[in-house]
C-alpha atoms as a PDB file:
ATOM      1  CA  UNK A   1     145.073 -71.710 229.979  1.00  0.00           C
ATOM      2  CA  UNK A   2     146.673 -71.079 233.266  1.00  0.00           C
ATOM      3  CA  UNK A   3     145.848 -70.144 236.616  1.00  0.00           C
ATOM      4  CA  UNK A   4     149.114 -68.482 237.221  1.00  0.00           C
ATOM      5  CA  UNK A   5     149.934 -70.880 239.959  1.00  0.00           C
ATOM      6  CA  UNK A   6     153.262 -72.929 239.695  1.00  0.00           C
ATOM      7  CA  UNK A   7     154.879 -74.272 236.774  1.00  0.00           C
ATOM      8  CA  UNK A   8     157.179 -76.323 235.375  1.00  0.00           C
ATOM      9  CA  UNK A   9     159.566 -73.877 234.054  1.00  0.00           C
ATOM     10  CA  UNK A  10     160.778 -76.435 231.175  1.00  0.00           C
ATOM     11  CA  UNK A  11     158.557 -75.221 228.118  1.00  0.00           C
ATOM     12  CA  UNK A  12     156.903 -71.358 229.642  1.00  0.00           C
ATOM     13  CA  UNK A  13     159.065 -68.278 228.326  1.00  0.00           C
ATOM     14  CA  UNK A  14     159.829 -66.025 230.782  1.00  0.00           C
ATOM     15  CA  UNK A  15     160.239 -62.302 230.752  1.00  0.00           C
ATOM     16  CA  UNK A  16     161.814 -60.686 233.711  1.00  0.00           C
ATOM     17  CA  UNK A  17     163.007 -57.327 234.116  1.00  0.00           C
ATOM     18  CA  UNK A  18     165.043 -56.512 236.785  1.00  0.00           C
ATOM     19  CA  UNK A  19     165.468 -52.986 238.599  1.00  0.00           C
ATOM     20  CA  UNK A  20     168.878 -52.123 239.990  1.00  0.00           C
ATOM     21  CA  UNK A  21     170.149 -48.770 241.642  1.00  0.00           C
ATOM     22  CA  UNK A  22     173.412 -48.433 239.866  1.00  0.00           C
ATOM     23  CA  UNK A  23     176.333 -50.397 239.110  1.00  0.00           C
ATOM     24  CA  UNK A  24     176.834 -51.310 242.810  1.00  0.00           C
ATOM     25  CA  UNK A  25     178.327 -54.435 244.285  1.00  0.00           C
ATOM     26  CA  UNK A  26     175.118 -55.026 245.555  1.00  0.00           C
ATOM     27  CA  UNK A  27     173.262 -54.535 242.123  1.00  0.00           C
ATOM     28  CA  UNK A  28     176.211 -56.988 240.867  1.00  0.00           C
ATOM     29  CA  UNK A  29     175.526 -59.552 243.228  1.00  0.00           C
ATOM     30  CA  UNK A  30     171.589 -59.494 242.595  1.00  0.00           C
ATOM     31  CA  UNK A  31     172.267 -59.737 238.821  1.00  0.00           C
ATOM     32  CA  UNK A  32     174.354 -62.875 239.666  1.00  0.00           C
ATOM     33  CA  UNK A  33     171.849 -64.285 241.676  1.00  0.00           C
ATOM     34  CA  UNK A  34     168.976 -63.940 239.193  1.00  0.00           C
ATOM     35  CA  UNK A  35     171.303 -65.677 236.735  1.00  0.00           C
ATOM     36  CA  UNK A  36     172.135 -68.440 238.638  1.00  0.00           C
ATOM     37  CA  UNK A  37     168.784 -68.964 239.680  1.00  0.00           C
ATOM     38  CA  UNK A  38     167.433 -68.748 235.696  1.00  0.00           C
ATOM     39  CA  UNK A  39     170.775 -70.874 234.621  1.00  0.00           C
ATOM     40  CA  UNK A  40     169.315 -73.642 237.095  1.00  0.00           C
ATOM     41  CA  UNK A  41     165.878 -73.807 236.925  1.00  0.00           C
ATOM     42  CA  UNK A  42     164.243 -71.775 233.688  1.00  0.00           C
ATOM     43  CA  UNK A  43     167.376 -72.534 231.555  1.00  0.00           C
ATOM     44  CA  UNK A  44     167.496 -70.832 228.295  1.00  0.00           C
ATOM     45  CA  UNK A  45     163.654 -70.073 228.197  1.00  0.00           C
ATOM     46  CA  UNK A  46     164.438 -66.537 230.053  1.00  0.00           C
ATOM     47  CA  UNK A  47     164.591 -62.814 228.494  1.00  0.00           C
ATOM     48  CA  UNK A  48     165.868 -60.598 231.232  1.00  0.00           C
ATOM     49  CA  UNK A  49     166.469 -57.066 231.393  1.00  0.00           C
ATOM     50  CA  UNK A  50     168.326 -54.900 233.648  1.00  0.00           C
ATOM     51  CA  UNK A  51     166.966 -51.227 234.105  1.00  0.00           C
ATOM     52  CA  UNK A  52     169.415 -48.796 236.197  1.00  0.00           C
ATOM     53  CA  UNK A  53     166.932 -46.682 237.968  1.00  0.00           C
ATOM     54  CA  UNK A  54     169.419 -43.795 237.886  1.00  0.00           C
ATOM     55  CA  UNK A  55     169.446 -43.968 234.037  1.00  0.00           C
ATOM     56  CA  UNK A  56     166.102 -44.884 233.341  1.00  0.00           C
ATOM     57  CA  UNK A  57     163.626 -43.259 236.527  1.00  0.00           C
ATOM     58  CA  UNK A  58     160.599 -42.833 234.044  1.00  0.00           C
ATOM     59  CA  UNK A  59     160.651 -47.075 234.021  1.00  0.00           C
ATOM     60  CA  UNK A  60     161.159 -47.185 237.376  1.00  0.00           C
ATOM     61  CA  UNK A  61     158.072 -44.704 238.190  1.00  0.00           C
ATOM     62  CA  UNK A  62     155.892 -46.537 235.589  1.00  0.00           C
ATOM     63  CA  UNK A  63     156.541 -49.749 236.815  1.00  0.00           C
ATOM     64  CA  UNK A  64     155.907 -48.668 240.403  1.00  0.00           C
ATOM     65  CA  UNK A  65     159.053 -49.501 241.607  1.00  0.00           C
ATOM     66  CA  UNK A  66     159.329 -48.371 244.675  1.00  0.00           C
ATOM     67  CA  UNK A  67     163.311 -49.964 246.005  1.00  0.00           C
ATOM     68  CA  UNK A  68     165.702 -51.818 243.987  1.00  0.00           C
ATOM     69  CA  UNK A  69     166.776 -53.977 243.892  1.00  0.00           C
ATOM     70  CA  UNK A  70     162.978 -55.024 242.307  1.00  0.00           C
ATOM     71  CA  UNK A  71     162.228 -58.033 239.812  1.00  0.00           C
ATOM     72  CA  UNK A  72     159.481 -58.229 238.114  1.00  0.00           C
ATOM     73  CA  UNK A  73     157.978 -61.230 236.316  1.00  0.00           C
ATOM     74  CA  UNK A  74     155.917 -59.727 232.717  1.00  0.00           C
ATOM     75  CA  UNK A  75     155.082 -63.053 231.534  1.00  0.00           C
ATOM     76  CA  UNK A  76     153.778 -65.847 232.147  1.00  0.00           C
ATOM     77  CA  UNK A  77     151.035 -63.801 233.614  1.00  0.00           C
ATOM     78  CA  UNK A  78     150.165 -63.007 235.940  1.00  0.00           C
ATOM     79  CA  UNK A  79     152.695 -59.874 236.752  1.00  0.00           C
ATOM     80  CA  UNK A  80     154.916 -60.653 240.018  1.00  0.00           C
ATOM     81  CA  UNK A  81     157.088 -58.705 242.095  1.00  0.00           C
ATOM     82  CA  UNK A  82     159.627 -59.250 244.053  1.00  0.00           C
ATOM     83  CA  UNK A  83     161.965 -56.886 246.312  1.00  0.00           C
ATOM     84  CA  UNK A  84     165.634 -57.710 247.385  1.00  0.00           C
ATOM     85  CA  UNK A  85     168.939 -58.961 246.337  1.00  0.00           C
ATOM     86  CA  UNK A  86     167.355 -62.247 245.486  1.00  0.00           C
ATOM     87  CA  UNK A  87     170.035 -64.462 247.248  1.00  0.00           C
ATOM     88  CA  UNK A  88     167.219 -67.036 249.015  1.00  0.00           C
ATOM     89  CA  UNK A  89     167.197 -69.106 245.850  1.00  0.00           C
ATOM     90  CA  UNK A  90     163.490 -71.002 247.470  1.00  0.00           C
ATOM     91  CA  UNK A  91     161.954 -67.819 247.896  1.00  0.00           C
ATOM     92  CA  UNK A  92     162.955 -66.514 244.440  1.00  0.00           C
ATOM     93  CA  UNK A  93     161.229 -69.220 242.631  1.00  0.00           C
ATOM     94  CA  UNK A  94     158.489 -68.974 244.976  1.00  0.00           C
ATOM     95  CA  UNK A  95     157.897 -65.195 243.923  1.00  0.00           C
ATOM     96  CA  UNK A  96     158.591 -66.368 240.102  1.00  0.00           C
ATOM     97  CA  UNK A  97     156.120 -69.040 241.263  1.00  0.00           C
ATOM     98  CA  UNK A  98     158.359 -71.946 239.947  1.00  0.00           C
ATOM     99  CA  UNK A  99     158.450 -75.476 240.879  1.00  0.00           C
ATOM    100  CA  UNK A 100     162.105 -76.005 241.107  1.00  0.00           C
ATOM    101  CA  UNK A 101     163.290 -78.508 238.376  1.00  0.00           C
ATOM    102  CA  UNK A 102     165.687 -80.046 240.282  1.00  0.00           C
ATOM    103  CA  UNK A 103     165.010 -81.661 244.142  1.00  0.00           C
ATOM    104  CA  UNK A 104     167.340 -79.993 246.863  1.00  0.00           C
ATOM    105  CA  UNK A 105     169.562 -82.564 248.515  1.00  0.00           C
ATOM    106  CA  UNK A 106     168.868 -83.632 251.704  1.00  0.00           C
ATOM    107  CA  UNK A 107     171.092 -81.382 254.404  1.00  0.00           C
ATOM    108  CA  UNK A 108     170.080 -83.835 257.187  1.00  0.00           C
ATOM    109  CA  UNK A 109     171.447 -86.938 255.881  1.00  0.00           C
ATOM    110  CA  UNK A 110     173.290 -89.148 258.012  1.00  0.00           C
END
């Protein structure tokens, strides 16, 4: 059992569905991002899907998406939101509420 706090992402499934407002650069560049981000630290224990709010407003409205672009975390529970273009890799993982499986370098080395 889990108390939904951080995780090590190597051996929880992830389901993440992601809300974008058309095929935009910007909706491009947040789909990138979230890759990235899963590619590095969830690996191939990730199911994502991409809902066009456009094409699919019922989801959007059911799901109480209120901006996109919006990701949402289904599972592990619990549910998580989070709003943006999901470029700040830290704060991504902090809304996914994962502990980052590889350190950051250090940027003030000498």
């Amino acid at each position: 059992m889990t108390d939904g706090g951080p995780s090590a992402p190597g051996s929880t499934q992830y389901r993440l569905r992601l809300f974008i407002a058309g095929s935009t650069p910007r909706s491009r560049r947040t789909i990138e991002n979230l890759r990235r981000i899963c590619d590095r630290h969830i690996g191939p224990n990730v199911d994502i899907e991409v809902i066009d709010i456009y094409q699919q407003a019922e989801l959007a409205e059911a799901n109480r998406v209120v901006a996109a672009p919006t990701l949402l975390r289904l599972s592990p529970l619990p549910q998580r939101q989070i709003i943006g273009d999901l470029s700040d890799e830290p704060r991504v993982l902090r809304g996914l509420g994962i502990i980052p499986s590889r350190e950051p370098t250090d940027e003030h080395g000498a």
